[in-house]
C-alpha atoms as a PDB file:
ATOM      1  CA  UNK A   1      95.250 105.868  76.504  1.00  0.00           C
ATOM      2  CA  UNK A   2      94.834 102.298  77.671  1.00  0.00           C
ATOM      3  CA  UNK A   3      98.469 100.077  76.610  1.00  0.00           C
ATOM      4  CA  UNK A   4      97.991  96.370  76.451  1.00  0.00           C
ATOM      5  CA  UNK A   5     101.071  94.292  78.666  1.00  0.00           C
ATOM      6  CA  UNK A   6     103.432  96.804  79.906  1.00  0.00           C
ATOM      7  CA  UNK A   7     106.827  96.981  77.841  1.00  0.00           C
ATOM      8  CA  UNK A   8     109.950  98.021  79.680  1.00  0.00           C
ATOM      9  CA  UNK A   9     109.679 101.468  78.389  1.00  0.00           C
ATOM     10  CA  UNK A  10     106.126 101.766  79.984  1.00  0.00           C
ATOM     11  CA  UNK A  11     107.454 100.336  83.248  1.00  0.00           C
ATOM     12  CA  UNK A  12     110.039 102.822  83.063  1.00  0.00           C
ATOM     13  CA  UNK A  13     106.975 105.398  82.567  1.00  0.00           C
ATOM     14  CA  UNK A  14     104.559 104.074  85.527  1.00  0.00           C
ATOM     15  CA  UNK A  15     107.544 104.398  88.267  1.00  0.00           C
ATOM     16  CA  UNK A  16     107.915 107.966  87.541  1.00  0.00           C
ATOM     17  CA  UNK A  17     104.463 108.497  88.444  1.00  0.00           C
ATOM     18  CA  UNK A  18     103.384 109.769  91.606  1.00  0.00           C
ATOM     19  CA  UNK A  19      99.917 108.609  92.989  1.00  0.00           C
ATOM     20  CA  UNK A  20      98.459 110.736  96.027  1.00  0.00           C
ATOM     21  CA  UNK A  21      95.821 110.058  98.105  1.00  0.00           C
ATOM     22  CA  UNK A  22      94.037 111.782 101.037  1.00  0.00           C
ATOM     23  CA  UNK A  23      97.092 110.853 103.652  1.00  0.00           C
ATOM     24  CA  UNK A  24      99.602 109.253 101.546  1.00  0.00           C
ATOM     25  CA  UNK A  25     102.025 110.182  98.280  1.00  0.00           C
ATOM     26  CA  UNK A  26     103.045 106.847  96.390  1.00  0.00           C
ATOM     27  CA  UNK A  27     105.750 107.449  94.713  1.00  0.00           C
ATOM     28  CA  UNK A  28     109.465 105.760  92.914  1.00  0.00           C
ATOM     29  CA  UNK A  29     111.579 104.428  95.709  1.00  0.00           C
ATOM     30  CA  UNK A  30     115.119 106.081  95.424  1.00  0.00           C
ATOM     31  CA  UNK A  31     118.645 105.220  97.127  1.00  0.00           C
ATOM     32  CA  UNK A  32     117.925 107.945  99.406  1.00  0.00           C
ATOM     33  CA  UNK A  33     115.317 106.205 100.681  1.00  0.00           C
ATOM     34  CA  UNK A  34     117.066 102.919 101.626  1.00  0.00           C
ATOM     35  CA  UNK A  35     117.819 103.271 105.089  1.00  0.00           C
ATOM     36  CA  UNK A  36     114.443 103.939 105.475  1.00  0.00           C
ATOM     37  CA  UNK A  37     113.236 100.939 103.635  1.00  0.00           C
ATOM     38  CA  UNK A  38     115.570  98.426 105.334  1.00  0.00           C
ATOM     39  CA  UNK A  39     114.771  99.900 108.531  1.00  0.00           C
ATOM     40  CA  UNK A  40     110.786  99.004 108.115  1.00  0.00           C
ATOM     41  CA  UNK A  41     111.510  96.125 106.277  1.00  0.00           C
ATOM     42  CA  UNK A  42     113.720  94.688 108.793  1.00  0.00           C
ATOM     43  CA  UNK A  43     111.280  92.861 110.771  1.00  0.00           C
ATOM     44  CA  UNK A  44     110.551  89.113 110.986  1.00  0.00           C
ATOM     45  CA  UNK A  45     106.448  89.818 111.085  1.00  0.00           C
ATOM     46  CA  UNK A  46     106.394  91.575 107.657  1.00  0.00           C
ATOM     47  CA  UNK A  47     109.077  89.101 105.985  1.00  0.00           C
ATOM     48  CA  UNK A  48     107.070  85.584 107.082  1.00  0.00           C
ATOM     49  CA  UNK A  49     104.176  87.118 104.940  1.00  0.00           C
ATOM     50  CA  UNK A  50     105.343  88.897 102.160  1.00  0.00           C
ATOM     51  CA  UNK A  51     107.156  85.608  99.045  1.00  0.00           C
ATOM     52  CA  UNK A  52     110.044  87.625  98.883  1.00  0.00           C
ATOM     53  CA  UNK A  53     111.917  89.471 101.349  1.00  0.00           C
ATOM     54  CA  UNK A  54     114.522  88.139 103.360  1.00  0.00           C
ATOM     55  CA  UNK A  55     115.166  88.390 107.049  1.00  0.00           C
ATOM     56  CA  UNK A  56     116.874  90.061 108.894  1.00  0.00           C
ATOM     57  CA  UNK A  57     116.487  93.050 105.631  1.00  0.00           C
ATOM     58  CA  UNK A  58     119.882  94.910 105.113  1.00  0.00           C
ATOM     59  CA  UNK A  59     120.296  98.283 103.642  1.00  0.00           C
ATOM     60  CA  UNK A  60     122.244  96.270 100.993  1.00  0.00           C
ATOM     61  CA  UNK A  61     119.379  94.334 100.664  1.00  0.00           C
ATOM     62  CA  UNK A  62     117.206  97.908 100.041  1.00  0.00           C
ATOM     63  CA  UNK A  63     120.128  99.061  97.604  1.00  0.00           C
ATOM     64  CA  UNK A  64     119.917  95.876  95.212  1.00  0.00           C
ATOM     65  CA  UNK A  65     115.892  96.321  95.548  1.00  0.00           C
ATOM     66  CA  UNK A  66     116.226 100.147  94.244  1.00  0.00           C
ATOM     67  CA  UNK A  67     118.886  99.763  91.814  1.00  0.00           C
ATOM     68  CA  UNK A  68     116.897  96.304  90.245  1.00  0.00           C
ATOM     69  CA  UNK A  69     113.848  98.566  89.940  1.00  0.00           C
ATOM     70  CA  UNK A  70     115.868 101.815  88.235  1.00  0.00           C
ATOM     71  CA  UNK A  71     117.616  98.903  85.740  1.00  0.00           C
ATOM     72  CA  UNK A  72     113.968  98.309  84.463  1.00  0.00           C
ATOM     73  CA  UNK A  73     112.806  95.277  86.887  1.00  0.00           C
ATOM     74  CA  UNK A  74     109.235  93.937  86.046  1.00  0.00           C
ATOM     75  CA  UNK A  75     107.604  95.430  88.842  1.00  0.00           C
ATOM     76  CA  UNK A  76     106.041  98.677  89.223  1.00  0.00           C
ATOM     77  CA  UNK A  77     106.337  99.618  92.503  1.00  0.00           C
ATOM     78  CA  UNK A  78     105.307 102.856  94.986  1.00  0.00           C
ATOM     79  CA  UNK A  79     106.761 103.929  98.391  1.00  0.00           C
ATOM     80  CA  UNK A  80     104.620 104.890 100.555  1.00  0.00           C
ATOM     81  CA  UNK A  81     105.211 108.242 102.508  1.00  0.00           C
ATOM     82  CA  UNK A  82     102.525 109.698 105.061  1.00  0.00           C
ATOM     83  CA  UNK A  83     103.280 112.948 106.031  1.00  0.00           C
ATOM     84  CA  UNK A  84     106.307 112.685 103.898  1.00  0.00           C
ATOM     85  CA  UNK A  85     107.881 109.877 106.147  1.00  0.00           C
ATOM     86  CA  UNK A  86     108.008 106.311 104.499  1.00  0.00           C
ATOM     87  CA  UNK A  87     105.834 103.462 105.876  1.00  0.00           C
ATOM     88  CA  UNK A  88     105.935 100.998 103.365  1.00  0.00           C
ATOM     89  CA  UNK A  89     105.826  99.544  99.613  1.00  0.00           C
ATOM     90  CA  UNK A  90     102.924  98.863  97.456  1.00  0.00           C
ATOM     91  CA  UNK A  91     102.901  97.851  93.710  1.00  0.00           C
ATOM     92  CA  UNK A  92     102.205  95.210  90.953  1.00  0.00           C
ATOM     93  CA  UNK A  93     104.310  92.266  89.592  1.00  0.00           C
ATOM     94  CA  UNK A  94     104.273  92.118  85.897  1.00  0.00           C
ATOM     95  CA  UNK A  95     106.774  88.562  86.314  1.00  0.00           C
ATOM     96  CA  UNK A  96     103.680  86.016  85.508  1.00  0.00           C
ATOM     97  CA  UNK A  97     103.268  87.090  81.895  1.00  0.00           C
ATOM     98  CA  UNK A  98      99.371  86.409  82.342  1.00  0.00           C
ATOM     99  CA  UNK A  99      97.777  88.189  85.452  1.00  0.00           C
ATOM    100  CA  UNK A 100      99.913  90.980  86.931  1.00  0.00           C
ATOM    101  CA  UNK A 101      99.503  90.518  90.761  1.00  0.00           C
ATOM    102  CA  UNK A 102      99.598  93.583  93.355  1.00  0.00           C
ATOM    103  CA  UNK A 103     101.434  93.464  96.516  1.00  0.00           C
ATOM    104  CA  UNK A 104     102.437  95.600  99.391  1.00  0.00           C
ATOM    105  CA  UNK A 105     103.507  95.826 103.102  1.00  0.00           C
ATOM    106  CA  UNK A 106     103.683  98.230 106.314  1.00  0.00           C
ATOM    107  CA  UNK A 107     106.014  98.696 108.337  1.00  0.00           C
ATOM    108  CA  UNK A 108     104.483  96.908 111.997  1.00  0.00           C
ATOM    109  CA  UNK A 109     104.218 100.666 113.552  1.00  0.00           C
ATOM    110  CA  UNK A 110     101.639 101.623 110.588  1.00  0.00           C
ATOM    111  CA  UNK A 111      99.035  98.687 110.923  1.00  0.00           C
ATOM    112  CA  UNK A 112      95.712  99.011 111.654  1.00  0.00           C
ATOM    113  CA  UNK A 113      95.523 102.600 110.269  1.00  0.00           C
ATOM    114  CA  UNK A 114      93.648 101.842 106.669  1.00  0.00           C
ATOM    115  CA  UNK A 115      96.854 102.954 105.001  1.00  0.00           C
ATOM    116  CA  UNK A 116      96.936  99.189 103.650  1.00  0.00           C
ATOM    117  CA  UNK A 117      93.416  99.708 101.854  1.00  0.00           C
ATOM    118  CA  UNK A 118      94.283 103.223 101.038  1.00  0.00           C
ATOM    119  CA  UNK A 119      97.709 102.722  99.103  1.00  0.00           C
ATOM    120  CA  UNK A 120      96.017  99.042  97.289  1.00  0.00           C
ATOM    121  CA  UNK A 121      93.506 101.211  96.012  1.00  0.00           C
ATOM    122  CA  UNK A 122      95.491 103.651  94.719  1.00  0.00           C
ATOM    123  CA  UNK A 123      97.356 101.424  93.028  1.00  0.00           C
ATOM    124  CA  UNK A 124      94.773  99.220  91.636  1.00  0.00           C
ATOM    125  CA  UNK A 125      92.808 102.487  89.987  1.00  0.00           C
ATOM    126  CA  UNK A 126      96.150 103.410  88.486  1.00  0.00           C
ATOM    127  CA  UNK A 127      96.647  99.686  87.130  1.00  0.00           C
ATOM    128  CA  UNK A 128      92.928  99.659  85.628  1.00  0.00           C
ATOM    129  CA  UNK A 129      93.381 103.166  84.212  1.00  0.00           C
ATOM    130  CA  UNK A 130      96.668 102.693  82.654  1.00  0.00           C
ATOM    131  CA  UNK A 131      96.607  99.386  81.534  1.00  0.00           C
ATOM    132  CA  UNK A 132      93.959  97.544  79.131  1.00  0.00           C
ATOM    133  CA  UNK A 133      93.749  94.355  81.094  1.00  0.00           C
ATOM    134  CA  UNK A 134      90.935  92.298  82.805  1.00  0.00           C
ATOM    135  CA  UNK A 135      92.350  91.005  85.803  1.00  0.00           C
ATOM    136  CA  UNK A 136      94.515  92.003  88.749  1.00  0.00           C
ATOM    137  CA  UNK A 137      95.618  88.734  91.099  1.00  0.00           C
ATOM    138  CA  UNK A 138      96.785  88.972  94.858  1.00  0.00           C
ATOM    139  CA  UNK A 139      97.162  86.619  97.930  1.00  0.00           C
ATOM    140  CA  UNK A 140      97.621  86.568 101.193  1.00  0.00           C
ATOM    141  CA  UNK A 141      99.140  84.118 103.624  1.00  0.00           C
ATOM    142  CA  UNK A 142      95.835  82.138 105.489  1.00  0.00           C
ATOM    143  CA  UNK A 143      97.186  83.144 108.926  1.00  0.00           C
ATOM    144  CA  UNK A 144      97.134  87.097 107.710  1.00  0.00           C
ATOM    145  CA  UNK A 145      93.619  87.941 108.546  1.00  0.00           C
ATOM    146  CA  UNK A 146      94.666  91.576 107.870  1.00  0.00           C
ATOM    147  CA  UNK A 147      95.873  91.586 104.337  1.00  0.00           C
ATOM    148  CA  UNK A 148      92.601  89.685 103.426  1.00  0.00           C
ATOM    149  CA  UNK A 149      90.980  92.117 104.575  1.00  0.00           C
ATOM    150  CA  UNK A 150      92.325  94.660 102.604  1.00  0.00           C
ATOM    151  CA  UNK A 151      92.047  92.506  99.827  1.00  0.00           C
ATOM    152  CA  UNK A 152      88.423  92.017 100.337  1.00  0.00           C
ATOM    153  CA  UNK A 153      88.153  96.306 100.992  1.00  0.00           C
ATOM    154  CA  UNK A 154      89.441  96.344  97.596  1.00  0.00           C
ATOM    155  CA  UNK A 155      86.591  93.826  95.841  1.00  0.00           C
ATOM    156  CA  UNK A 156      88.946  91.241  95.396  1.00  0.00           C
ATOM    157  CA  UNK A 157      87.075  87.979  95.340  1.00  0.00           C
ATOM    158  CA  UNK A 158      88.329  84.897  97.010  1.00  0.00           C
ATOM    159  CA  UNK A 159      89.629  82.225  93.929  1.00  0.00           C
ATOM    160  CA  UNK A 160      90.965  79.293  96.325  1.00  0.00           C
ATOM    161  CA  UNK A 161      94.013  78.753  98.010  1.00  0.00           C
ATOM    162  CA  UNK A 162      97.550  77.677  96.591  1.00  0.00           C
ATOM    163  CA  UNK A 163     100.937  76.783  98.634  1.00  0.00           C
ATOM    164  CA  UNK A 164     103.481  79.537  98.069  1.00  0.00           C
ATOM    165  CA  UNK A 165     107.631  79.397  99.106  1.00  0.00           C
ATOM    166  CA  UNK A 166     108.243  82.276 101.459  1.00  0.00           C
ATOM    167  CA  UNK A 167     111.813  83.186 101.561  1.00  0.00           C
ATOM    168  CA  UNK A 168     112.032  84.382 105.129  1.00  0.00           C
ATOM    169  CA  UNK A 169     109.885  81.006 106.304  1.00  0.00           C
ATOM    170  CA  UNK A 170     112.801  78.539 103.931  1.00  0.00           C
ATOM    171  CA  UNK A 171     109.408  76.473 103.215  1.00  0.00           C
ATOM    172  CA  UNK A 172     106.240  76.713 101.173  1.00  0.00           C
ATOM    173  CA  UNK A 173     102.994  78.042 102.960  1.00  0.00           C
ATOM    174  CA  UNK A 174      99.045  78.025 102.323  1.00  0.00           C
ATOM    175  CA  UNK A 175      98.332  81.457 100.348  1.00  0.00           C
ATOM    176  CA  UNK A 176      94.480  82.747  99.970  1.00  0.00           C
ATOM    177  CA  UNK A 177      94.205  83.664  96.351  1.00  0.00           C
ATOM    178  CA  UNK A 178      92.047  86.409  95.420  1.00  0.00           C
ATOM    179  CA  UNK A 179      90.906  87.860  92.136  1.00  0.00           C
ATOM    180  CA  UNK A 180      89.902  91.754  90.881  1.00  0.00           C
ATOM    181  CA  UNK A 181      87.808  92.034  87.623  1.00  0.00           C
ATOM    182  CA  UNK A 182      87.843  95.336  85.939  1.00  0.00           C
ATOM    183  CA  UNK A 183      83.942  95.076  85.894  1.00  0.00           C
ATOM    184  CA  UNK A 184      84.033  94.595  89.717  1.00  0.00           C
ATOM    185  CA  UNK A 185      86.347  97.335  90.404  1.00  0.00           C
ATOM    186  CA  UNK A 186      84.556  99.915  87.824  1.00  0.00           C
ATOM    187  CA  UNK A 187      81.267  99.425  89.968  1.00  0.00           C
ATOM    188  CA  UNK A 188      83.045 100.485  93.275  1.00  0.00           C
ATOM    189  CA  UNK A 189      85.471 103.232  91.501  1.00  0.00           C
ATOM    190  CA  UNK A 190      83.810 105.556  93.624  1.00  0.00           C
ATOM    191  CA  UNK A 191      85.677 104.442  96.829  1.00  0.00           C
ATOM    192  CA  UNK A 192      88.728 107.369  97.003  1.00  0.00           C
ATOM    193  CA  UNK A 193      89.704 110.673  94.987  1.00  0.00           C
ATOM    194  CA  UNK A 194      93.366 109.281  94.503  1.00  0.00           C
ATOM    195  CA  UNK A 195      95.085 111.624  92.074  1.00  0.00           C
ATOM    196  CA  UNK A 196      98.106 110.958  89.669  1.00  0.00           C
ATOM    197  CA  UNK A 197     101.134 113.243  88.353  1.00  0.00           C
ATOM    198  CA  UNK A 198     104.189 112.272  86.321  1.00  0.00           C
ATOM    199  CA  UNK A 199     107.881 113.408  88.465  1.00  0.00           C
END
């Protein structure tokens, strides 16, 4: 059944879920996994273009991230395990109030592999299945050729560009914006055979 704005309680819902594609499981990110995360996250190339993480990336850093999420945090997010080793975090940002907005990263030794494309897309069926809403927002930095790419995989359209404050930068920086219809993404539904399953 399609819910309109996610309440806590359906946040609570959508991070037990656990979204599998052809190479990759997407599921809740759990303490034992934190070592892992700050280990991945730890590097200056994925903080200067994902807003929010800091650098250097402790594993107390990974252990506040967790424990935010489990307290009911207004994100939905998805580690992302290939061949049941984490490589990265995918999910969607329900902060705005108005247009939830999906983000993710890899860790550096995963790039260039479609995983990117393959977890977004994942994600972004699960959002437009779940969730009774129009639009689905993301950005990425203008010097990231790579994440618009993915974006632009996904059938998100280019909507302008904004300046954005990066933590690990300490300044603001020019941010592609790009935005995902649910009209746009029902005509190219066809694109994986991600599956879904509660934990």
């Amino acid at each position: 059944m399609l819910q309109d704005i996610p309440t806590p309680t359906t946040l609570r819902e959508a991070r037990a879920c656990v979204l599998e594609t052809e190479r990759l499981t997407l599921r809740k990110p759990t303490l034992a996994d934190v070592k892992a995360i700050a280990r991945l996250a730890n590097d200056r190339r994925i903080a200067e273009n994902t807003r929010r993480l800091p650098h250097p990336y402790s594993q107390d850093d990974a252990i506040d991230f967790v424990r935010t999420l489990a307290a009911g945090g207004r994100e939905t997010v998805f580690l992302i395990e290939n061949n049941h080793t984490p490589i990265g975090m995918v999910g969607i940002d329900w902060r705005d109030g108005v247009t939830p907005e999906l983000g993710y990263w890899l860790g550096v030794d995963h790039w260039g592999q479609g995983f990117g494309t393959e977890a977004a897309r994942a994600v972004i069926d699960y959002y437009f299945e779940e969730f009774d809403l129009d639009h689905l927002i993301s950005g990425a930095r203008v010097v990231n050729p790579s994440s618009r790419n993915i974006l632009e995989k996904c059938g998100f359209q280019w909507s302008g560009v904004e300046l954005h404050r990066f933590e690990a930068l300490g300044s603001s920086s020019p941010v592609d914006c790009f935005r995902l219809s649910r009209s746009v993404w029902a005509s190219l539904k066809n694109w994986n055979n991600s599956t879904r399953r509660r934990s």
